[in-house]
C-alpha atoms as a PDB file:
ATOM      1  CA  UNK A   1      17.789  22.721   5.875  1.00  0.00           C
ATOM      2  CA  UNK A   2      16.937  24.018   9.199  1.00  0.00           C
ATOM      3  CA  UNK A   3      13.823  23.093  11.015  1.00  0.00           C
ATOM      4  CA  UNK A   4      12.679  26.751  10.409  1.00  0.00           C
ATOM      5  CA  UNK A   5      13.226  27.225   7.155  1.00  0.00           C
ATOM      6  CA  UNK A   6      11.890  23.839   6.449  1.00  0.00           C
ATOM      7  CA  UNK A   7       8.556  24.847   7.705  1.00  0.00           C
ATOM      8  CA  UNK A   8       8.708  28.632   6.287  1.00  0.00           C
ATOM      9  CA  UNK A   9       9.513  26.736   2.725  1.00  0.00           C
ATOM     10  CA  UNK A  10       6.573  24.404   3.836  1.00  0.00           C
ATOM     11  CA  UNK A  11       4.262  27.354   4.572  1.00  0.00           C
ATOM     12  CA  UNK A  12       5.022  29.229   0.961  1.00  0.00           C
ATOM     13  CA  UNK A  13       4.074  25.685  -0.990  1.00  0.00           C
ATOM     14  CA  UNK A  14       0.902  25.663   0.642  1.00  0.00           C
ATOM     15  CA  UNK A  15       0.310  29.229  -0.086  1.00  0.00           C
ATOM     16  CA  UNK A  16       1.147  29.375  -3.413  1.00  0.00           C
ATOM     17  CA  UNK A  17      -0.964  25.905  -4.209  1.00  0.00           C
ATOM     18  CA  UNK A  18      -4.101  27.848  -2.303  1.00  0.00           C
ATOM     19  CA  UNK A  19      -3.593  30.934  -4.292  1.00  0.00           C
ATOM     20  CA  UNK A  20      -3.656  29.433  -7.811  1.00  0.00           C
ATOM     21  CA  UNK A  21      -6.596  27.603  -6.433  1.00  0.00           C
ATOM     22  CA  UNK A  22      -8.993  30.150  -5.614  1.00  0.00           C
ATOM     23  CA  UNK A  23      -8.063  31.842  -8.694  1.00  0.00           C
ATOM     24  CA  UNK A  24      -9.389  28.906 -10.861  1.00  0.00           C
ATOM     25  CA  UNK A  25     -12.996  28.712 -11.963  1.00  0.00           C
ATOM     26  CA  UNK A  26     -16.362  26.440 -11.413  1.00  0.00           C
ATOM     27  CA  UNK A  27     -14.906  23.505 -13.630  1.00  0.00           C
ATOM     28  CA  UNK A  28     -17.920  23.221 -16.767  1.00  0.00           C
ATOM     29  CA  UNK A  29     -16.526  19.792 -16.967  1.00  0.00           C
ATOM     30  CA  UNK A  30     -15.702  16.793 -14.513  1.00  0.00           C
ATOM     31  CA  UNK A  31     -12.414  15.577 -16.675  1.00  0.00           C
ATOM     32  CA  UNK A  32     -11.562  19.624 -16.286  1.00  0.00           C
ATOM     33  CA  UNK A  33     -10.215  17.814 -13.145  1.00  0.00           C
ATOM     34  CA  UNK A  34      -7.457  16.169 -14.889  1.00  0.00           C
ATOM     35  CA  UNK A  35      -5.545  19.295 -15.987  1.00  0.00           C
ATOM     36  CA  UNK A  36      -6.039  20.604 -12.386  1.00  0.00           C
ATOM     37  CA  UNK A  37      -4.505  17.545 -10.579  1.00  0.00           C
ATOM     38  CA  UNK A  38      -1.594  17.779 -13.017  1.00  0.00           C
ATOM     39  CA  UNK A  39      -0.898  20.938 -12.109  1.00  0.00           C
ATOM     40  CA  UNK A  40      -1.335  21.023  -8.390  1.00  0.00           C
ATOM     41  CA  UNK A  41      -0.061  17.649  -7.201  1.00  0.00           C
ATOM     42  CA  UNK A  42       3.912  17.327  -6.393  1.00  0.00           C
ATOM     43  CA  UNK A  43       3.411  13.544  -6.334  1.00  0.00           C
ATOM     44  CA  UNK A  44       2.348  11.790  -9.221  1.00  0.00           C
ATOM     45  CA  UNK A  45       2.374   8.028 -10.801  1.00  0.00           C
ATOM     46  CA  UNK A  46       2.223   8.021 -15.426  1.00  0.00           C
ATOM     47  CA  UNK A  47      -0.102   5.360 -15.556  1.00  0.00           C
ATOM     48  CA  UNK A  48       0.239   3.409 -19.125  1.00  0.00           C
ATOM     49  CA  UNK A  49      -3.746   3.403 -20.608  1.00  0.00           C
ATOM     50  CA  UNK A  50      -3.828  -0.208 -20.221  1.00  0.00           C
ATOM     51  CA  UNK A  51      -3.228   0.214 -16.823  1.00  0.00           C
ATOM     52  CA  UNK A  52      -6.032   2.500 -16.441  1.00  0.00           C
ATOM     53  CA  UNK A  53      -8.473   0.341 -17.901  1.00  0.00           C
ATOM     54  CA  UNK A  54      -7.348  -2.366 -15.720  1.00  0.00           C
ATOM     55  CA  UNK A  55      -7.962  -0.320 -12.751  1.00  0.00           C
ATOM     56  CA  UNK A  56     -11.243   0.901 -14.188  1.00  0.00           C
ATOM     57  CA  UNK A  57     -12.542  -2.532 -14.276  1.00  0.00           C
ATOM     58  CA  UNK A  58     -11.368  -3.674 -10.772  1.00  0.00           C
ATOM     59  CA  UNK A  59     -12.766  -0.306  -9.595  1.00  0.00           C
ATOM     60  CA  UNK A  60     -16.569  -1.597 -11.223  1.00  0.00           C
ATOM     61  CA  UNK A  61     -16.287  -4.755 -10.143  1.00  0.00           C
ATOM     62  CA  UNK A  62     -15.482  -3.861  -6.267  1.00  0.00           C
ATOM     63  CA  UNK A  63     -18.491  -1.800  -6.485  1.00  0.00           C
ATOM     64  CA  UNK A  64     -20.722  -4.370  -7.595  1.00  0.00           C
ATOM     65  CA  UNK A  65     -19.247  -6.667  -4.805  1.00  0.00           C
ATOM     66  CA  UNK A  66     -20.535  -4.113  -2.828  1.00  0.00           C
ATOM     67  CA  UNK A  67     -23.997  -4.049  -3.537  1.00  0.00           C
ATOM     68  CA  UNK A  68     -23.653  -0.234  -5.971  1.00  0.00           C
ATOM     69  CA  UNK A  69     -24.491  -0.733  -9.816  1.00  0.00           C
ATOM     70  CA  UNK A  70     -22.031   1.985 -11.177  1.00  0.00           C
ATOM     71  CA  UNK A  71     -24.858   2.154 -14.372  1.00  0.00           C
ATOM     72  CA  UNK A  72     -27.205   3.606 -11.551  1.00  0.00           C
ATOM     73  CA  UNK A  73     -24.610   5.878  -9.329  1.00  0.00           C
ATOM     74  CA  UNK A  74     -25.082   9.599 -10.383  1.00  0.00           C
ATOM     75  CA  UNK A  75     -22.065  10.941 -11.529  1.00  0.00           C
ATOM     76  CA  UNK A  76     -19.256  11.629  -9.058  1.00  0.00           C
ATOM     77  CA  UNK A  77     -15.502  11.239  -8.147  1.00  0.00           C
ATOM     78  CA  UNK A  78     -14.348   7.691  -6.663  1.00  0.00           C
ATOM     79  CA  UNK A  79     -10.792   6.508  -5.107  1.00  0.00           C
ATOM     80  CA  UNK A  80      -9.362   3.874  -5.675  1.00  0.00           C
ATOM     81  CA  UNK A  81      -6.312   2.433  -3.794  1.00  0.00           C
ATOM     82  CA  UNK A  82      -4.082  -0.623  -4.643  1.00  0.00           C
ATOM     83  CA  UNK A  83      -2.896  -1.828  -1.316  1.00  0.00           C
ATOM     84  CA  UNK A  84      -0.122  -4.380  -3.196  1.00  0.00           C
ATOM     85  CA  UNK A  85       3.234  -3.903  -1.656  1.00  0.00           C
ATOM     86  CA  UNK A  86       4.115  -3.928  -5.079  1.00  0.00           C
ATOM     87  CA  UNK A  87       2.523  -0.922  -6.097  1.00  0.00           C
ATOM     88  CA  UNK A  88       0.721   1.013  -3.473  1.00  0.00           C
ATOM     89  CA  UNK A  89      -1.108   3.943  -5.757  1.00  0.00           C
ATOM     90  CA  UNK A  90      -3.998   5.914  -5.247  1.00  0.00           C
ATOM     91  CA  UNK A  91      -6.068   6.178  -8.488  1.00  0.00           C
ATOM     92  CA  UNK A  92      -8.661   9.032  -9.036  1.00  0.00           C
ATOM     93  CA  UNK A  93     -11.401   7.894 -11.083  1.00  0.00           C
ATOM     94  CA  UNK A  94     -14.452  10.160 -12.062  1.00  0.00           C
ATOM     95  CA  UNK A  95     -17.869   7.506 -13.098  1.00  0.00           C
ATOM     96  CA  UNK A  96     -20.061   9.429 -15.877  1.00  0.00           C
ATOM     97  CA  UNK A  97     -23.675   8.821 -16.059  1.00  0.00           C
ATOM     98  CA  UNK A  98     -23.339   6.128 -18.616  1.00  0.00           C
ATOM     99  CA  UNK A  99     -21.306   4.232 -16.079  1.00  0.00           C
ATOM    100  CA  UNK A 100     -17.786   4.551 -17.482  1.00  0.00           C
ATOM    101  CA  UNK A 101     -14.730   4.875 -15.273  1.00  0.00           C
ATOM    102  CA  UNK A 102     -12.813   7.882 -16.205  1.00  0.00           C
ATOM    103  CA  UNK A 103      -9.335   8.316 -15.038  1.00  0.00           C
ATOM    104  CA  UNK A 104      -8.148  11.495 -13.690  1.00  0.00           C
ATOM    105  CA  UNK A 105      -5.162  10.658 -11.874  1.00  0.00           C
ATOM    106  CA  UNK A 106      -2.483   9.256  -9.567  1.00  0.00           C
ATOM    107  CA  UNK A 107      -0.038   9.349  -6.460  1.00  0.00           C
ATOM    108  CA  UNK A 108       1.644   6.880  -4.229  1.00  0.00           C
ATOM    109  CA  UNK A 109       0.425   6.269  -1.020  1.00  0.00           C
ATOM    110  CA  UNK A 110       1.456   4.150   1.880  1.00  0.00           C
ATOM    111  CA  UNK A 111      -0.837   1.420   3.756  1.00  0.00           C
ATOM    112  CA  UNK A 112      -0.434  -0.820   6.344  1.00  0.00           C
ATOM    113  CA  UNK A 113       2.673  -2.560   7.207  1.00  0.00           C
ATOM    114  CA  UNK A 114       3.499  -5.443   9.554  1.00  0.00           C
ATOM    115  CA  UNK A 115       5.156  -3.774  13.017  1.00  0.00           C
ATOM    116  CA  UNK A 116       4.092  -4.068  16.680  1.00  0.00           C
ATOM    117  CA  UNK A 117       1.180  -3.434  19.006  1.00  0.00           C
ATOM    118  CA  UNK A 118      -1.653  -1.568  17.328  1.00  0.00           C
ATOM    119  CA  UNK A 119      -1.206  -2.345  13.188  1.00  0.00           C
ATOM    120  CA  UNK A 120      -3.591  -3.815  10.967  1.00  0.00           C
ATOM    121  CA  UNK A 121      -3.288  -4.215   7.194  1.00  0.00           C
ATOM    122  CA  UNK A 122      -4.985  -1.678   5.424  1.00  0.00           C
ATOM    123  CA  UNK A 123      -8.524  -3.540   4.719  1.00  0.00           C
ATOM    124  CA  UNK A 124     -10.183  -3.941   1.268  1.00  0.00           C
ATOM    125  CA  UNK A 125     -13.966  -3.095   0.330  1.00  0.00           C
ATOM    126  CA  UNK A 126     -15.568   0.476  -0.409  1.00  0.00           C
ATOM    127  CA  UNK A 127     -15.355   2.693   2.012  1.00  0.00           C
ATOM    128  CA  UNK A 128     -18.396   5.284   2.250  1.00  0.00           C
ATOM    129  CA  UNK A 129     -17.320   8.144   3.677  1.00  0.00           C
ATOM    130  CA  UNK A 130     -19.920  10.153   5.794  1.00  0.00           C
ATOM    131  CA  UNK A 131     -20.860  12.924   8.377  1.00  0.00           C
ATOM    132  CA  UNK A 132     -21.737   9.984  10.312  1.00  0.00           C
ATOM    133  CA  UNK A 133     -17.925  10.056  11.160  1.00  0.00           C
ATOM    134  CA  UNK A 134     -16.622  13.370  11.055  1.00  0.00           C
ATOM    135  CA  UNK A 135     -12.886  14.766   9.772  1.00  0.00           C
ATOM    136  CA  UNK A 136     -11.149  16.906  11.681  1.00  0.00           C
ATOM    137  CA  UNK A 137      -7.738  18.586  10.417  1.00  0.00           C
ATOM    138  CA  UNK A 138      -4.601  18.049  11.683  1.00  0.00           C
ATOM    139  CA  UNK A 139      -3.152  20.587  14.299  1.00  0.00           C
ATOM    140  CA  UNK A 140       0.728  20.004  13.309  1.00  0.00           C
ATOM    141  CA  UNK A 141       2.043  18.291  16.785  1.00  0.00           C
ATOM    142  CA  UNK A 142       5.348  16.253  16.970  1.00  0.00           C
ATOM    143  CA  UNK A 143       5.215  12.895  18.211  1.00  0.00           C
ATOM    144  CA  UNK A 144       8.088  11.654  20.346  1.00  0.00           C
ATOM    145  CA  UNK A 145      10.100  10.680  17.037  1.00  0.00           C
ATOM    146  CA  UNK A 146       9.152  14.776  16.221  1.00  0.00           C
ATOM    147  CA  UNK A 147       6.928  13.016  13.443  1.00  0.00           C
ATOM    148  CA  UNK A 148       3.503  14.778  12.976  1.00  0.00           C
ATOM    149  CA  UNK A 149       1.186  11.858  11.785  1.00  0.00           C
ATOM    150  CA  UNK A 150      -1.325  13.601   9.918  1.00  0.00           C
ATOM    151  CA  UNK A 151       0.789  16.046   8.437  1.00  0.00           C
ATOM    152  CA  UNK A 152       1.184  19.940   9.013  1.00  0.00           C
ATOM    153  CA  UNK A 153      -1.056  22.054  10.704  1.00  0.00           C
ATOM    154  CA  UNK A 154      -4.782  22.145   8.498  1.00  0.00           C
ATOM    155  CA  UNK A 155      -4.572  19.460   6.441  1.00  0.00           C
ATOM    156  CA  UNK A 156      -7.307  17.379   6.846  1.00  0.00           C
ATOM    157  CA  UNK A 157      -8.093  14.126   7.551  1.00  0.00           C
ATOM    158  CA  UNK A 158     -10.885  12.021   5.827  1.00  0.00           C
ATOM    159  CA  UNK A 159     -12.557   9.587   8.807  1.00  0.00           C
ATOM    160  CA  UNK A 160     -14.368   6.385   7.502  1.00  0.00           C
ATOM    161  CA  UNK A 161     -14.982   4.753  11.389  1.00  0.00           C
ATOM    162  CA  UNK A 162     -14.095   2.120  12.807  1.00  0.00           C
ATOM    163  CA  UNK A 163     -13.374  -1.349  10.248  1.00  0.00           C
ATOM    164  CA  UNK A 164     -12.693  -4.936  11.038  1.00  0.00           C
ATOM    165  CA  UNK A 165      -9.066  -5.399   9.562  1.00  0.00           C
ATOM    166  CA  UNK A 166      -6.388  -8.357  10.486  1.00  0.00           C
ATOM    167  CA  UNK A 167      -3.668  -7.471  12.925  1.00  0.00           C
ATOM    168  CA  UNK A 168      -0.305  -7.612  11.688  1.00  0.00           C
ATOM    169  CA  UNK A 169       1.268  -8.140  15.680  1.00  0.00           C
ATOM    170  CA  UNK A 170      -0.299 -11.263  16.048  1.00  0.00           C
ATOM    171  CA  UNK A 171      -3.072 -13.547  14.161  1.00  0.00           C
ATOM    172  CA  UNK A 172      -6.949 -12.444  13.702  1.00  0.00           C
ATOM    173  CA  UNK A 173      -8.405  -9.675  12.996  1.00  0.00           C
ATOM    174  CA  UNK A 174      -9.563  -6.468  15.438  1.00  0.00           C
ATOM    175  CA  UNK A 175     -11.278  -3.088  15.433  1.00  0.00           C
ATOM    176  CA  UNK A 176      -9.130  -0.272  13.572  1.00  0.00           C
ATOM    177  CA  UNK A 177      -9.980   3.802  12.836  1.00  0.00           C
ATOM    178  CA  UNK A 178      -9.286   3.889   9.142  1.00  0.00           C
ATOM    179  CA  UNK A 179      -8.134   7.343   7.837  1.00  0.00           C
ATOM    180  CA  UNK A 180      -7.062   8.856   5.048  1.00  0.00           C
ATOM    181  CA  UNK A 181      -4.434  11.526   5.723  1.00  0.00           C
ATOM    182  CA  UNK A 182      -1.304  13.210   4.656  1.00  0.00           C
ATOM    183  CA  UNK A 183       1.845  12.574   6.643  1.00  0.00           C
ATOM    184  CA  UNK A 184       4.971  14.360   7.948  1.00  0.00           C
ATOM    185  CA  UNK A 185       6.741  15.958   4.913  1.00  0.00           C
ATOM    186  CA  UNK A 186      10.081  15.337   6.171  1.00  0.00           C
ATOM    187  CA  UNK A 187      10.255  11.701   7.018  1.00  0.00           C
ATOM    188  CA  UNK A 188       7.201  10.104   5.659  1.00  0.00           C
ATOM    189  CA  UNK A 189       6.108  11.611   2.307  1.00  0.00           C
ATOM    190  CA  UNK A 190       9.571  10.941   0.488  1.00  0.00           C
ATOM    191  CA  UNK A 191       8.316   7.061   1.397  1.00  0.00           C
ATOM    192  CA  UNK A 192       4.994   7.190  -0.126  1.00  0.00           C
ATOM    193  CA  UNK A 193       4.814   4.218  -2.718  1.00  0.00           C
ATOM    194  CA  UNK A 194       5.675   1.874   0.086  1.00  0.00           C
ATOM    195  CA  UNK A 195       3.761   0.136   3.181  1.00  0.00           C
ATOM    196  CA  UNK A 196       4.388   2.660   5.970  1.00  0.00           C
ATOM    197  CA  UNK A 197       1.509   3.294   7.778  1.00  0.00           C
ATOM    198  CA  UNK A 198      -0.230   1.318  10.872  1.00  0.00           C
ATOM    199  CA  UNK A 199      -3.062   0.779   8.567  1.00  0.00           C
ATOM    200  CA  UNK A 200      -4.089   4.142   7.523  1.00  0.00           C
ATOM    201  CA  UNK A 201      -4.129   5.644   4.295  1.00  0.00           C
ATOM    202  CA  UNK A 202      -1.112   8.084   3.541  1.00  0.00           C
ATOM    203  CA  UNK A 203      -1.042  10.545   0.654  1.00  0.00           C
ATOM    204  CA  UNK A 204       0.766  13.501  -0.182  1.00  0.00           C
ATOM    205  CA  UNK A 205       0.215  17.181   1.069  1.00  0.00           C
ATOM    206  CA  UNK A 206      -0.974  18.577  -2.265  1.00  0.00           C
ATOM    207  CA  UNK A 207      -3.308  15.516  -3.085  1.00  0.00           C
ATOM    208  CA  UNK A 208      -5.178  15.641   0.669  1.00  0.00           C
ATOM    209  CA  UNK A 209      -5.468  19.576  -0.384  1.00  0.00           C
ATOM    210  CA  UNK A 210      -7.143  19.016  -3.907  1.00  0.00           C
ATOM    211  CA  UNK A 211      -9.348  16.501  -2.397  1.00  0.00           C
ATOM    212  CA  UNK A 212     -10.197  19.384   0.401  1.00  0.00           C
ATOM    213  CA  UNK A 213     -10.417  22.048  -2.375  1.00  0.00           C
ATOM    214  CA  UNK A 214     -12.568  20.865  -4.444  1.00  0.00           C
ATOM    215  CA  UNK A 215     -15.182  18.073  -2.445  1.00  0.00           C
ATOM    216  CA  UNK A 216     -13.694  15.513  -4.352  1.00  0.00           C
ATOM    217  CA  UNK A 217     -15.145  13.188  -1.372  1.00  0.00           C
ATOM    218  CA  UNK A 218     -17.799  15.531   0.084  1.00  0.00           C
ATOM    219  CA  UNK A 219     -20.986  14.183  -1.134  1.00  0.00           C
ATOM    220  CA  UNK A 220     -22.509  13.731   1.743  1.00  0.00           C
ATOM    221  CA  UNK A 221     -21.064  16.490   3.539  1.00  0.00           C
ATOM    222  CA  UNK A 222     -22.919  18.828   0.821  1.00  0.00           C
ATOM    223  CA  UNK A 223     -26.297  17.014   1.198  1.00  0.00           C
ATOM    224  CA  UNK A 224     -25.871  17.982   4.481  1.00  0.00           C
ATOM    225  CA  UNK A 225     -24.984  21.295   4.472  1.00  0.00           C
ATOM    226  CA  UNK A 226     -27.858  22.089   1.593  1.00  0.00           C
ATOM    227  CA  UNK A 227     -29.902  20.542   4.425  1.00  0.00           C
ATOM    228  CA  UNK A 228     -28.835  23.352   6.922  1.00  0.00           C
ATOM    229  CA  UNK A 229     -25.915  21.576   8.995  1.00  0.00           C
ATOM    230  CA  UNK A 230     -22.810  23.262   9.588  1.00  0.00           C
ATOM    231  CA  UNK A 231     -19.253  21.707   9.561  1.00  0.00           C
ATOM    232  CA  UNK A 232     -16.098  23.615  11.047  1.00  0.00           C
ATOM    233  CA  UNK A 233     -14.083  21.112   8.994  1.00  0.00           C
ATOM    234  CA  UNK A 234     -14.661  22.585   5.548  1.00  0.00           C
ATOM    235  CA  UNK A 235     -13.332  25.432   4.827  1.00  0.00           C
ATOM    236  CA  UNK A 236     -15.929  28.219   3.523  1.00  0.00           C
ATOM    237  CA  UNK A 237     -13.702  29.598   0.143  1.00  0.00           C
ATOM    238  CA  UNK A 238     -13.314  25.698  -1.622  1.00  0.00           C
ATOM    239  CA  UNK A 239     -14.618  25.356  -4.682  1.00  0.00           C
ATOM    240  CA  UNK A 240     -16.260  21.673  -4.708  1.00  0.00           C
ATOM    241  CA  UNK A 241     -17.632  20.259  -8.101  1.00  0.00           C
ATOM    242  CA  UNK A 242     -20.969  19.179  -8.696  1.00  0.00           C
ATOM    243  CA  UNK A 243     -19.443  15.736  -8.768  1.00  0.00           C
ATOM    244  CA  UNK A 244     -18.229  15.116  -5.200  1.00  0.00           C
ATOM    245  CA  UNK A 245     -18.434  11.391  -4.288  1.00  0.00           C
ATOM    246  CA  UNK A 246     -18.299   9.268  -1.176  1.00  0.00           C
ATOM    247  CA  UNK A 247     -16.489   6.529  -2.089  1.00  0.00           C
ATOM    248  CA  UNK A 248     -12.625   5.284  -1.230  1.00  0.00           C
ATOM    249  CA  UNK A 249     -12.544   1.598  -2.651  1.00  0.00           C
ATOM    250  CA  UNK A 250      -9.189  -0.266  -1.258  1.00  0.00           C
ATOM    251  CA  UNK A 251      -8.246  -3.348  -3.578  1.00  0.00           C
ATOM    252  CA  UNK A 252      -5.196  -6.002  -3.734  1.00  0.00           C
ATOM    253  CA  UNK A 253      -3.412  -6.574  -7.215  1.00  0.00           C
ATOM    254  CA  UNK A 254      -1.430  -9.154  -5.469  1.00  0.00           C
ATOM    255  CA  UNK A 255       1.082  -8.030  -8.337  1.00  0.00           C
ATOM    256  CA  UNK A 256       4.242 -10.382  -8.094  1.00  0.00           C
ATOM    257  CA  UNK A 257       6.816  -7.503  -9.219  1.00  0.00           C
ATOM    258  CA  UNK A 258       6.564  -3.438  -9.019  1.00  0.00           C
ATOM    259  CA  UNK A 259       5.167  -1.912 -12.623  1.00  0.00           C
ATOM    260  CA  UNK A 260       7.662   0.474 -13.881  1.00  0.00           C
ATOM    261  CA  UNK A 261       5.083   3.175 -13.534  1.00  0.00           C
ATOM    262  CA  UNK A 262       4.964   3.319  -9.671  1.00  0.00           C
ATOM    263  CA  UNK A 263       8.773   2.933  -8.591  1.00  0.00           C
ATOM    264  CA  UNK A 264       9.819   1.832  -5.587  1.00  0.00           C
ATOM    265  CA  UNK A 265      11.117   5.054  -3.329  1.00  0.00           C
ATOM    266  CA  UNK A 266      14.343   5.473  -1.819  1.00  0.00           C
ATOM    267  CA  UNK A 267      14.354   5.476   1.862  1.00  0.00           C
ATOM    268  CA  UNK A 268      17.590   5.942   2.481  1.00  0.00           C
ATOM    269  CA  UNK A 269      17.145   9.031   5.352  1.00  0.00           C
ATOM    270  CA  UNK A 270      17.003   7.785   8.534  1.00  0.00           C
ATOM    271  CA  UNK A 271      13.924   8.336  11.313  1.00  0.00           C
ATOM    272  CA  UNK A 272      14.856  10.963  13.484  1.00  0.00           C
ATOM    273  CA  UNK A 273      16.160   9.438  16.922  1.00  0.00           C
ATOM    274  CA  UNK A 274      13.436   9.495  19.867  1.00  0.00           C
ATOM    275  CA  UNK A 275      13.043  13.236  21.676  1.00  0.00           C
ATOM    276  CA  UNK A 276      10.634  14.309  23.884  1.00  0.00           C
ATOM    277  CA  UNK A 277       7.710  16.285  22.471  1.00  0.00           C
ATOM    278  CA  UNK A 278       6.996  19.777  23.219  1.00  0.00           C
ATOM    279  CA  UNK A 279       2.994  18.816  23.164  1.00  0.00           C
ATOM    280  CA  UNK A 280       0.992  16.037  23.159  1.00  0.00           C
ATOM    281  CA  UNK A 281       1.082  14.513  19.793  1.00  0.00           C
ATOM    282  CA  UNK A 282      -1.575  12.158  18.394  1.00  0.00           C
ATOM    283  CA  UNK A 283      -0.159   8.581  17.507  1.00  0.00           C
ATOM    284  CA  UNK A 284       1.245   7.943  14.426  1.00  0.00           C
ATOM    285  CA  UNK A 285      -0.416   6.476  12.062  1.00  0.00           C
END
C-alpha cells in the first residue's frame, strides 16, 4: 500500500469512528461504556473473568498504596496498565460508588524497553492526570526513521509531568515526561502487546480516540472548564460522561509466561531504514 493511500485509508477510519460517535447518545449508564469500547476499538485483549477480578483487586490495592480509599472516590473511570513484558495490557476499569471495580475493557499497549540514551522503564504508582500539565495533540510529523511518535495528526496525547523512573542505558534512576499516546500506525501499532516505547505509554488509535471522546480521563479538565477555563486541547463536539476520572495506575504482574489472552504480536516488518525528514519531528517515544 502506497504511502498515500495508506494515509487516505487512515483518514476514512478516523472518520467513520467520529461519525458513529457523535451519533451516539449521553450514556444513562457508566457500564453503557462497555458496548461502546467493543464497538469502536480495533485493538482488543478477551480477558477470562478471573482475570478481571485479579486486576480489579491489584487496581484497589495500588490505590490504597497511594493514599485514595476507592470506598470514598466518587464514581469515575480508572486505567490500569500491566507493565509485565509478559503481558503489557491496558485495562479500563469504571469504580461505582460502593467501591467495586467494574471492568469495561482492554488493549495492548507498549511500555518501556531497555535501548540507549534517553529510556527509562515505564514507572509504577497512580498517575493523576491534571491541567497542571497540559495535553497537546499530535501534529503528524515524521521522525528521521519517517516514524510519527505520537501518532497521526490530532490524536492526543495525555501528559502526567515529569516522574522519577530507572534508566534502562545505564544504572539509577532520572527525570522522565511520562505520556500516554498513540503511535505510528504503520510500524508501531501492529507491536502493541510488547515493550516498545522509551518509557511512554503506547495505545492504539481508536482507544486514545474513545478516551478523547468521551473524558474518560478528563476529570479535572471539566472541573476546570465548569470553573470558566478554556482548553484548545478538547475538542468542543465530545461527549464526556459524568464519570470522567483522573487516574492511570501502572502495575507489574511480574508474570513468568504470557496468558493466552494477551498474545505476543508478530513483529516480523522491518523499521523503515533512516531518511531525512521533511519537518522537524518530535522524538520518538
Amino acid at each position: 500500500m502506497t504511502r498515500y493511500y495508506f494515509y487516505a485509508f487512515r483518514t476514512v477510519t478516523l472518520a467513520m469512528w467520529l461519525l458513529g460517535a457523535t451519533q451516539s447518545f449521553a450514556m444513562e449508564s457508566a457500564l453503557a461504556l462497555r458496548e461502546i469500547y467493543m464497538q469502536r476499538v480495533d485493538r482488543q485483549l478477551a480477558v477470562p473473568q478471573q482475570e478481571q477480578r485479579f486486576y480489579a483487586e491489584q487496581l484497589i490495592q495500588q490505590l490504597h498504596q497511594a493514599g485514595l480509599d476507592h470506598l470514598h472516590l466518587p464514581p469515575q473511570y480508572v486505567v490500569l496498565v500491566d507493565r509485565s513484558r509478559h503481558v503489557q495490557a491496558l485495562l479500563l476499569f469504571w469504580i461505582s460508588g460502593d467501591g467495586l471495580a467494574e471492568f469495561i475493557g482492554a488493549s495492548p499497549v507498549s511500555t518501556g524497553r531497555r535501548g540507549g540514551f534517553m529510556y527509562y522503564e515505564t514507572p509504577t504508582g497512580v498517575f493523576d492526570h491534571t491541567v497542571a500539565n497540559r495535553d497537546f495533540r499530535a501534529e503528524g510529523t515524521e521522525n528521521a526513521l519517517g516514524i510519527m511518535g505520537y501518532g497521526t495528526r490530532g490524536m492526543r496525547v495525555y501528559d502526567f509531568g515529569w516522574v522519577s523512573a530507572r534508566r534502562m542505558w545505564k544504572r539509577g534512576e532520572g527525570e522522565m515526561r511520562l505520556q500516554m499516546h498513540a503511535t505510528d500506525p504503520r510500524y508501531l501499532e501492529p507491536r502493541l502487546g510488547s515493550v516498545q516505547s522509551m518509557g511512554c505509554i503506547r495505545i492504539p488509535a481508536t482507544l486514545n480516540m474513545l478516551f478523547d471522546h468521551y473524558g474518560i480521563l478528563d476529570a479535572d479538565y471539566e472541573q476546570a472548564m465548569t470553573n470558566g477555563r478554556r482548553f484548545w486541547e478538547i475538542h468542543m463536539d465530545r461527549e464526556a460522561t459524568r464519570w470522567s476520572g483522573r487516574y492511570v495506575v501502572v502495575m507489574d504482574s511480574n508474570r513468568a509466561e504470557r496468558p493466552e489472552w494477551s498474545p505476543q504480536p508478530s513483529l516480523q516488518m522491518r523499521m523503515p531504514k533512516t531518511k531525512k525528514p521533511t519537518i522537524a519531528a518530535p522524538v520518538q517515544r
